[in-house]
N, C-alpha and C. Protein backbone atom coordinates (compact mmCIF):
# COMPACT_ATOMS: atom_id res chain seq x y z
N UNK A 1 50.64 92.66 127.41
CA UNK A 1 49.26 93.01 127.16
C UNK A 1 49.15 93.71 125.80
N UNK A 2 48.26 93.38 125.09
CA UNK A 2 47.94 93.96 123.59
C UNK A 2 47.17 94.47 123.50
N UNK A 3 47.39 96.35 122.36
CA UNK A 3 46.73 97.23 122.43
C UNK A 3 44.63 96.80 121.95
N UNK A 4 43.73 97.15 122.62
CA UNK A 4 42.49 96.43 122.24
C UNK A 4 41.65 98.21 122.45
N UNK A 5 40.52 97.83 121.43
CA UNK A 5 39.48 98.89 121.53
C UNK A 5 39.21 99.44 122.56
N UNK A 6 39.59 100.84 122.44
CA UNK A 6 39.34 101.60 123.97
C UNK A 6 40.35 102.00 124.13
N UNK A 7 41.59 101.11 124.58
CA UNK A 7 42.76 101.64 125.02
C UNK A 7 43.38 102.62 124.52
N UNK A 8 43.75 103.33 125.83
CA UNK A 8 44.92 104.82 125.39
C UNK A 8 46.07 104.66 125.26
N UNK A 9 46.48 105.00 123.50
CA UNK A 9 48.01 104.96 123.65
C UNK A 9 48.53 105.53 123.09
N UNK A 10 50.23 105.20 122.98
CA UNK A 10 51.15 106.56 123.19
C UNK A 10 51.72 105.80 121.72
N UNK A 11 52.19 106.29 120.57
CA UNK A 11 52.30 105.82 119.34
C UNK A 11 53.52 106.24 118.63
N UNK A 12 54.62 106.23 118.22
CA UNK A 12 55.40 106.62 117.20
C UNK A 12 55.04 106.04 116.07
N UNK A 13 55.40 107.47 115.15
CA UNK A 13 54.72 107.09 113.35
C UNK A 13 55.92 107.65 113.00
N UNK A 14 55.97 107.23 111.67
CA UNK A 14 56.36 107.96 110.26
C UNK A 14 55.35 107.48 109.33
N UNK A 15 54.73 108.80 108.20
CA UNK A 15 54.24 108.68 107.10
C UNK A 15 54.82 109.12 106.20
N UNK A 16 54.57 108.01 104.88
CA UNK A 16 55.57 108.60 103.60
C UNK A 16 53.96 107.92 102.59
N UNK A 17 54.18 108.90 101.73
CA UNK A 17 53.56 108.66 100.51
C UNK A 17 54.30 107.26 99.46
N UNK A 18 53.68 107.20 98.55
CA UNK A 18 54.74 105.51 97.87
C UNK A 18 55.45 106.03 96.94
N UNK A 19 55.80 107.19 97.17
CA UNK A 19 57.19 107.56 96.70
C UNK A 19 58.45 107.65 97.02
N UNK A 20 57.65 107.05 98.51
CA UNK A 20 59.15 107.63 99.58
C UNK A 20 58.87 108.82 100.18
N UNK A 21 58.32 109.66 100.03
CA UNK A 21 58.09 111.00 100.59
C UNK A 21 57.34 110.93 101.59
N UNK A 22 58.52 111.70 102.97
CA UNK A 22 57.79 111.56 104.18
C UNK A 22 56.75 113.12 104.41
N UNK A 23 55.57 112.73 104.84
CA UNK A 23 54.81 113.79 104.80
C UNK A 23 54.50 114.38 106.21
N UNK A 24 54.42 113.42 106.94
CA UNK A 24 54.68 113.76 108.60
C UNK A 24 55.44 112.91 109.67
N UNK A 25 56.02 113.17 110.76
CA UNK A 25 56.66 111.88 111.77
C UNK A 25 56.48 112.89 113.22
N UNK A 26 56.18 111.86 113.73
CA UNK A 26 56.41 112.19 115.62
C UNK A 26 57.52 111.98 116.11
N UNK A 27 58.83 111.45 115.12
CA UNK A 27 60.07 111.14 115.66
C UNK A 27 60.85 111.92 116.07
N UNK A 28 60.85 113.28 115.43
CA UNK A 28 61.07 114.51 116.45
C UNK A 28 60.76 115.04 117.89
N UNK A 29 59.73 114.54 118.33
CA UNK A 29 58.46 114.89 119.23
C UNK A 29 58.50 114.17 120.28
N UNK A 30 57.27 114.28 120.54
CA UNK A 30 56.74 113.54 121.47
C UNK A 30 55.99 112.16 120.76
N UNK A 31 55.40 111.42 121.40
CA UNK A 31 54.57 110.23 120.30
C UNK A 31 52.89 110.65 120.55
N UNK A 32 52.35 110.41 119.46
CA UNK A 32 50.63 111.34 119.61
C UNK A 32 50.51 110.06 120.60
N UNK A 33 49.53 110.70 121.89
CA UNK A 33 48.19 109.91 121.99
C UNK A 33 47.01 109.91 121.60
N UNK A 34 46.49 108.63 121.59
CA UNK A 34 44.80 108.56 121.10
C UNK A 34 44.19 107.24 121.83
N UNK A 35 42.76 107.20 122.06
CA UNK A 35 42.03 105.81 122.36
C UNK A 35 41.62 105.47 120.92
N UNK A 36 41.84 103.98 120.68
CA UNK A 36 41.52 103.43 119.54
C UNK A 36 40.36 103.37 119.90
N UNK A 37 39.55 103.05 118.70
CA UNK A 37 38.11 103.63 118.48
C UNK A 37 37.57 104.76 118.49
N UNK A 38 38.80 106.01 118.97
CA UNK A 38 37.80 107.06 119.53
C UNK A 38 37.51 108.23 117.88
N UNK A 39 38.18 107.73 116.67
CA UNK A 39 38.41 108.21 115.67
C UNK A 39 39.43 109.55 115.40
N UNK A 40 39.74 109.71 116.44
CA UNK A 40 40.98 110.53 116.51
C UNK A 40 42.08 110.73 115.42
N UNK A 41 42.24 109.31 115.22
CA UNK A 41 42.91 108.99 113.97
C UNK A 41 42.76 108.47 112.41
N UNK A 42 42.86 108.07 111.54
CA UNK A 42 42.47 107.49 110.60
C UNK A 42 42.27 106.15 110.76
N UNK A 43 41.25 105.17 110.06
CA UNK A 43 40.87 103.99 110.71
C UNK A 43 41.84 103.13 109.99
N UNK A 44 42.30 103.08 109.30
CA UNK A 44 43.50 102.07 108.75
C UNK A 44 44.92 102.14 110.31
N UNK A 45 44.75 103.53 110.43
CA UNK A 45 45.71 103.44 111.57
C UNK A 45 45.66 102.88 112.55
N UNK A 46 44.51 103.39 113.35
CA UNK A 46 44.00 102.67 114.73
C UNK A 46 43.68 101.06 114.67
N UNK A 47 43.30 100.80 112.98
CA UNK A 47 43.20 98.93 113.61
C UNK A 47 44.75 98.41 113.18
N UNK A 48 45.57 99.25 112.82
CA UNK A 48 47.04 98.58 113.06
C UNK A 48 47.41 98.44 114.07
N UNK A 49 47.20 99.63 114.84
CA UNK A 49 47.89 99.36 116.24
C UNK A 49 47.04 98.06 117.16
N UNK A 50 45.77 97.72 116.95
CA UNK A 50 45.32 96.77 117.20
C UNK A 50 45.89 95.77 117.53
N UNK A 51 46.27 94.68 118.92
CA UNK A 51 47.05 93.74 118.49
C UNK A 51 48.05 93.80 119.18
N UNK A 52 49.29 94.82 118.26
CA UNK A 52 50.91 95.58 118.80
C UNK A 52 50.88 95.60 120.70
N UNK A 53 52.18 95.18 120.91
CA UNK A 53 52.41 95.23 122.56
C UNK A 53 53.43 96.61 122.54
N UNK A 54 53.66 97.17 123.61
CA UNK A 54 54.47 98.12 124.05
C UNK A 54 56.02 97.87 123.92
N UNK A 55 56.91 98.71 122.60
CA UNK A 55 57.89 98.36 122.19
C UNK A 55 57.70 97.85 120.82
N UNK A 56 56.40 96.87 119.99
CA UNK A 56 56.23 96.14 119.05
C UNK A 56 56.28 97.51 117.76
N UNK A 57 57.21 97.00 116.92
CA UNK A 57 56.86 97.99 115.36
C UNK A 57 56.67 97.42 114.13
N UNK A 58 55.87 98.56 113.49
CA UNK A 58 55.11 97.34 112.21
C UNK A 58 55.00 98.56 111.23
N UNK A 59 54.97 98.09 109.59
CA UNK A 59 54.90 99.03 108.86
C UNK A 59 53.85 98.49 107.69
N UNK A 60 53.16 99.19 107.59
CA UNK A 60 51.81 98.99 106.76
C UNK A 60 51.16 100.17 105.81
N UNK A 61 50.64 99.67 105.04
CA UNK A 61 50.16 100.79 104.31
C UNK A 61 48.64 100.99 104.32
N UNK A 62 47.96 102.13 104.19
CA UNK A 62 46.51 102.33 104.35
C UNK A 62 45.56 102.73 103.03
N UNK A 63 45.25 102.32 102.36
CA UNK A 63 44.40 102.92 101.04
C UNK A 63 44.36 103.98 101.55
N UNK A 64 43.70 104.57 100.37
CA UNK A 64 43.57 105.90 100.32
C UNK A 64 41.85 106.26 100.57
N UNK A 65 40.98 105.36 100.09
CA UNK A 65 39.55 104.43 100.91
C UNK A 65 40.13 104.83 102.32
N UNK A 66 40.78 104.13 103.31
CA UNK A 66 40.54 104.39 104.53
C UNK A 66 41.41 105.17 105.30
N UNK A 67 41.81 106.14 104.46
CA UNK A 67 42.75 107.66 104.74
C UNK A 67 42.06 108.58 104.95
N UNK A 68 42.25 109.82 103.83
CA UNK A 68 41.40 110.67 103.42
C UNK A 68 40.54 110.55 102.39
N UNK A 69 40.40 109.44 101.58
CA UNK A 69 39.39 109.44 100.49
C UNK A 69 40.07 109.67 99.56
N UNK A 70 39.18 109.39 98.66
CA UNK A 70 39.83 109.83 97.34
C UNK A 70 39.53 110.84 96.61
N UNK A 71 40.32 112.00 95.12
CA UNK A 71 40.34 113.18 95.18
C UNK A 71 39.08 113.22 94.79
N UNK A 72 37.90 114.42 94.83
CA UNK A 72 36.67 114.37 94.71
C UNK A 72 36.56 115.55 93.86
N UNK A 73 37.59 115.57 92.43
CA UNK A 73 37.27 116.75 91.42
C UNK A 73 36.21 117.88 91.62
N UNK A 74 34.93 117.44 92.39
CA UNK A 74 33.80 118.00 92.54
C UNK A 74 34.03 119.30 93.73
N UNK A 75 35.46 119.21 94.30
CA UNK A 75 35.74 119.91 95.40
C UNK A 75 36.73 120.83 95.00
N UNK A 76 37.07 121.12 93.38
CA UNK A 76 37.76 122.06 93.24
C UNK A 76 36.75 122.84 92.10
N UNK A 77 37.04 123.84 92.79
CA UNK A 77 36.88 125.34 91.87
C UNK A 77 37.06 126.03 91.12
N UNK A 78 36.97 127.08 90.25
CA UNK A 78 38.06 128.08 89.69
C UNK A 78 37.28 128.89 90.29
N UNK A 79 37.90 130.54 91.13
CA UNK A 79 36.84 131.32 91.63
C UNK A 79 37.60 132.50 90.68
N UNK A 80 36.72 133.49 90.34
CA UNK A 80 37.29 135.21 89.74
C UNK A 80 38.43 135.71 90.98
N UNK A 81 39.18 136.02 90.55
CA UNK A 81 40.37 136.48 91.67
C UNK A 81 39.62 138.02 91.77
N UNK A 82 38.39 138.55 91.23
CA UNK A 82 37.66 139.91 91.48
C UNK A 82 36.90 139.52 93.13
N UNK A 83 36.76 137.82 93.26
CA UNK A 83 36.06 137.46 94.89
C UNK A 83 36.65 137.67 95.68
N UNK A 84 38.31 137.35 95.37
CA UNK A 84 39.00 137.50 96.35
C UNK A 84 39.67 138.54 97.27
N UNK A 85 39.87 139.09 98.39
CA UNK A 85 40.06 140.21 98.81
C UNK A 85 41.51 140.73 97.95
N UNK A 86 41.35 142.18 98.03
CA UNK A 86 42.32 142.74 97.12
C UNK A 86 43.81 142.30 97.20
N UNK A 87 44.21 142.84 98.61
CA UNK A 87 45.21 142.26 99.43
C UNK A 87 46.20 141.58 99.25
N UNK A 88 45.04 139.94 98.77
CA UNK A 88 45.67 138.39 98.75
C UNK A 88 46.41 138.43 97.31
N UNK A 89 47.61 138.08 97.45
CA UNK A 89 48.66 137.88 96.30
C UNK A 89 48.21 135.86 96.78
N UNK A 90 47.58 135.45 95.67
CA UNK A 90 47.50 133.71 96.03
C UNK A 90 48.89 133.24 94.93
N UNK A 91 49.22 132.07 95.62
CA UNK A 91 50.23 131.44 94.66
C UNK A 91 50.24 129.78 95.19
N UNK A 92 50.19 129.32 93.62
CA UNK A 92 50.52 127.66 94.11
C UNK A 92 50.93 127.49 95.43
N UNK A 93 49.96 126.46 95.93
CA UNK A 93 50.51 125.65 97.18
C UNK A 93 49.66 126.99 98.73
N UNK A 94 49.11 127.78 98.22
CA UNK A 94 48.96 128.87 99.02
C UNK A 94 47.60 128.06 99.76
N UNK A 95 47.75 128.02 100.95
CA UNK A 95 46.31 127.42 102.26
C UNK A 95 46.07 128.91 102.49
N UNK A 96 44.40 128.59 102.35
CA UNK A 96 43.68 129.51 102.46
C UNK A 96 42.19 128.84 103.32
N UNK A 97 41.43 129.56 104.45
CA UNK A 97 40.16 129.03 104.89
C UNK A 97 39.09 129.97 104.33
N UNK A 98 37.81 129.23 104.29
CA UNK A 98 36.70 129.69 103.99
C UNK A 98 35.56 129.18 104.76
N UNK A 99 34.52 130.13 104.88
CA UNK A 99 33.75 129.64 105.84
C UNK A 99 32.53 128.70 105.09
N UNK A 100 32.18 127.63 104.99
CA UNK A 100 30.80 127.59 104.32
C UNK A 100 29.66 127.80 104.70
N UNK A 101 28.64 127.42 103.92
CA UNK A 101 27.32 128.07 104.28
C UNK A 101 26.56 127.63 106.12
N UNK A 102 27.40 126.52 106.04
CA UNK A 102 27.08 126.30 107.49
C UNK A 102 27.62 126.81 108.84
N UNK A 103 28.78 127.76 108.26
CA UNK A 103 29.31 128.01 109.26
C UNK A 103 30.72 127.29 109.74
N UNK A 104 30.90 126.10 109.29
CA UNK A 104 32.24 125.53 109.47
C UNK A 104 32.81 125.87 108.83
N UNK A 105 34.70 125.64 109.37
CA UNK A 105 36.05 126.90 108.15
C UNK A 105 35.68 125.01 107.36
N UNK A 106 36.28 125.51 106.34
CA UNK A 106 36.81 124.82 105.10
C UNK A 106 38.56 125.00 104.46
N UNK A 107 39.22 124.04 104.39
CA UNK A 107 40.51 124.39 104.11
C UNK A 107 40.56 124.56 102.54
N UNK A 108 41.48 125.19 101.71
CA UNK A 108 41.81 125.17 100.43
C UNK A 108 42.71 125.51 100.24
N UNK A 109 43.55 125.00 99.14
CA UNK A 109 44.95 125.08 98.89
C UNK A 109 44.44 125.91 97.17
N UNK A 110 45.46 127.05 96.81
CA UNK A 110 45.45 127.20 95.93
C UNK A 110 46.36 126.01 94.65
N UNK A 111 45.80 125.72 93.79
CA UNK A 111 46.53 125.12 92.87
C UNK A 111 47.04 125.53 91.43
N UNK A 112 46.34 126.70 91.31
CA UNK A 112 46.50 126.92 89.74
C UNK A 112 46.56 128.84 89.95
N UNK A 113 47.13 129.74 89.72
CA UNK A 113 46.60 130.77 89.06
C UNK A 113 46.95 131.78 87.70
N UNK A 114 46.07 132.70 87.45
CA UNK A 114 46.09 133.24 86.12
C UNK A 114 45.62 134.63 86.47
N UNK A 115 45.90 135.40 85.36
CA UNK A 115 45.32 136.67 85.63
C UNK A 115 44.08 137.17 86.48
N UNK A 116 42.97 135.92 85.79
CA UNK A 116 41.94 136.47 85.94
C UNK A 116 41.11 135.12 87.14
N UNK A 117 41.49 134.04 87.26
CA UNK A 117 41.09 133.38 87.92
C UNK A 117 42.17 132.45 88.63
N UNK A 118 41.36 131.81 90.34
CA UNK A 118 42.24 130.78 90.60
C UNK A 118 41.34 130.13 91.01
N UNK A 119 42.36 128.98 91.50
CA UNK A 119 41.42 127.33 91.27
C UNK A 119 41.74 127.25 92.67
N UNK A 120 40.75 126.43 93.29
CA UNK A 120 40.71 126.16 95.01
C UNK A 120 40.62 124.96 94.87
N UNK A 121 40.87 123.98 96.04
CA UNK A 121 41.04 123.05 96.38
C UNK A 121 40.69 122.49 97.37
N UNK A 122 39.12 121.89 97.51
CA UNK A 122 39.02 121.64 99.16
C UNK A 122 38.91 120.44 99.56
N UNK A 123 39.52 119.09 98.98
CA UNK A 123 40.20 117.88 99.46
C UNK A 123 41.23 118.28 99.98
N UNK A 124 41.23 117.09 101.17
CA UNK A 124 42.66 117.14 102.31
C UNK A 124 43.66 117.26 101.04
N UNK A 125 44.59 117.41 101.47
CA UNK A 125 46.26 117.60 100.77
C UNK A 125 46.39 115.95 100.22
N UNK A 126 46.03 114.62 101.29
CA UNK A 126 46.10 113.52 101.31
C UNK A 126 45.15 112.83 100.55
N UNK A 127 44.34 113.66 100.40
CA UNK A 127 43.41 112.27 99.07
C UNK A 127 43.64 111.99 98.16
N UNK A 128 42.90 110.91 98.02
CA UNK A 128 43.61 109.71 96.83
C UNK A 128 45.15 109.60 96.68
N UNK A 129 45.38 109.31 98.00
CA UNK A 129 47.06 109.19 98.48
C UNK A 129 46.85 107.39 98.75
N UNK A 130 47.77 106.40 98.87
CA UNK A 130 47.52 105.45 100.02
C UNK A 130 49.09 106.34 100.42
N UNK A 131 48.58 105.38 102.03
CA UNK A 131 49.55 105.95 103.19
C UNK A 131 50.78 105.16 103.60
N UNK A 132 52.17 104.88 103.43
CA UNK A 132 52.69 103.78 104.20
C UNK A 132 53.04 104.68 105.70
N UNK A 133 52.82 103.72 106.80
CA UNK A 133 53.41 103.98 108.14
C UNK A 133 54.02 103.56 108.42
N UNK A 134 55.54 103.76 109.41
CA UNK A 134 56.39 102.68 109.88
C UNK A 134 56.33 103.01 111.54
N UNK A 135 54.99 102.14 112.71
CA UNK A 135 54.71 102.96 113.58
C UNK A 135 55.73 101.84 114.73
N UNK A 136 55.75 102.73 115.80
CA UNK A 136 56.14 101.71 117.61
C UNK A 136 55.46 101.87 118.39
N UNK A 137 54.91 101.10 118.85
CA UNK A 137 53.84 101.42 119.98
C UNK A 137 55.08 101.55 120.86
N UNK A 138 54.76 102.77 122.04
CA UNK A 138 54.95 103.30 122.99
C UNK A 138 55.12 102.65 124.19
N UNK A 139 53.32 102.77 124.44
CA UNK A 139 52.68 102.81 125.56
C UNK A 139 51.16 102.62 125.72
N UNK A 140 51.21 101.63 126.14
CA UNK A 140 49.86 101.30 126.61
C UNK A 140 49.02 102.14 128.14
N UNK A 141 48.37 103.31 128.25
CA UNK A 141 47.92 103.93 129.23
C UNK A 141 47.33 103.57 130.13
N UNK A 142 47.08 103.80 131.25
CA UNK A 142 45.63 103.34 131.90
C UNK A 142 44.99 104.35 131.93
């Protein structure tokens, strides 16, 4: 039986960037579940598994269109490090949340700092990435 819209299933991944660089794997783990369609996952992902029977493995790559997007310059900052609480020593690579005006956190990675200012970052880590996966379907749920 082949995995189809709706169905719950049980998934082994590896992701590597096209450098080779693996950025996450469930091969340690357990294997994620998700129902395809339910967007749980990224949509390049879920219509791979599309198809795949229980045991079947396939390795594909996902734009960066149907990942996280691509980087949106418009989403980085420089803020006065005078905004920032006294406290915070920020340094490259430093995740930091913020709340926005609506009330939802916002993630940001520091990328740059200087005496007097640092630069925020609030694209995923993954945009304007494409993705390769090398996944196994599991398990097909009921």
């Amino acid at each position: 039986m082949a995995a189809q819209n709706g169905d719950k299933v049980r998934v082994h991944y590896t992701g590597k960037l096209t450098d080779g660089t693996v950025f996450d794997t469930s091969r340690e783990g357990d294997p994620i579940e998700f129902a395809i369609g339910s967007q749980m996952v990224i949509s390049g992902f879920e219509s791979a598994v599309v198809g795949m029977e229980p045991g079947d493995s396939k390795s594909f790559t996902v734009a960066s269109t149907e990942a996280y997007g691509e980087h949106d310059p418009r989403l980085v900052q420089d803020v006065p490090r005078t905004e920032l609480p006294p406290e915070l020593e920020p340094h490259p690579g430093m995740r930091l949340t913020a709340t926005g005006r609506d009330g939802r956190e916002i993630g940001l990675v520091v990328t740059e700092v200087n005496d007097n200012v640092v630069r925020l970052d609030a694209n995923h880590p993954l945009a304007g990435e494409d993705l390769t996966f090398e996944i196994q379907l599991v398990e097909i749920a009921a």
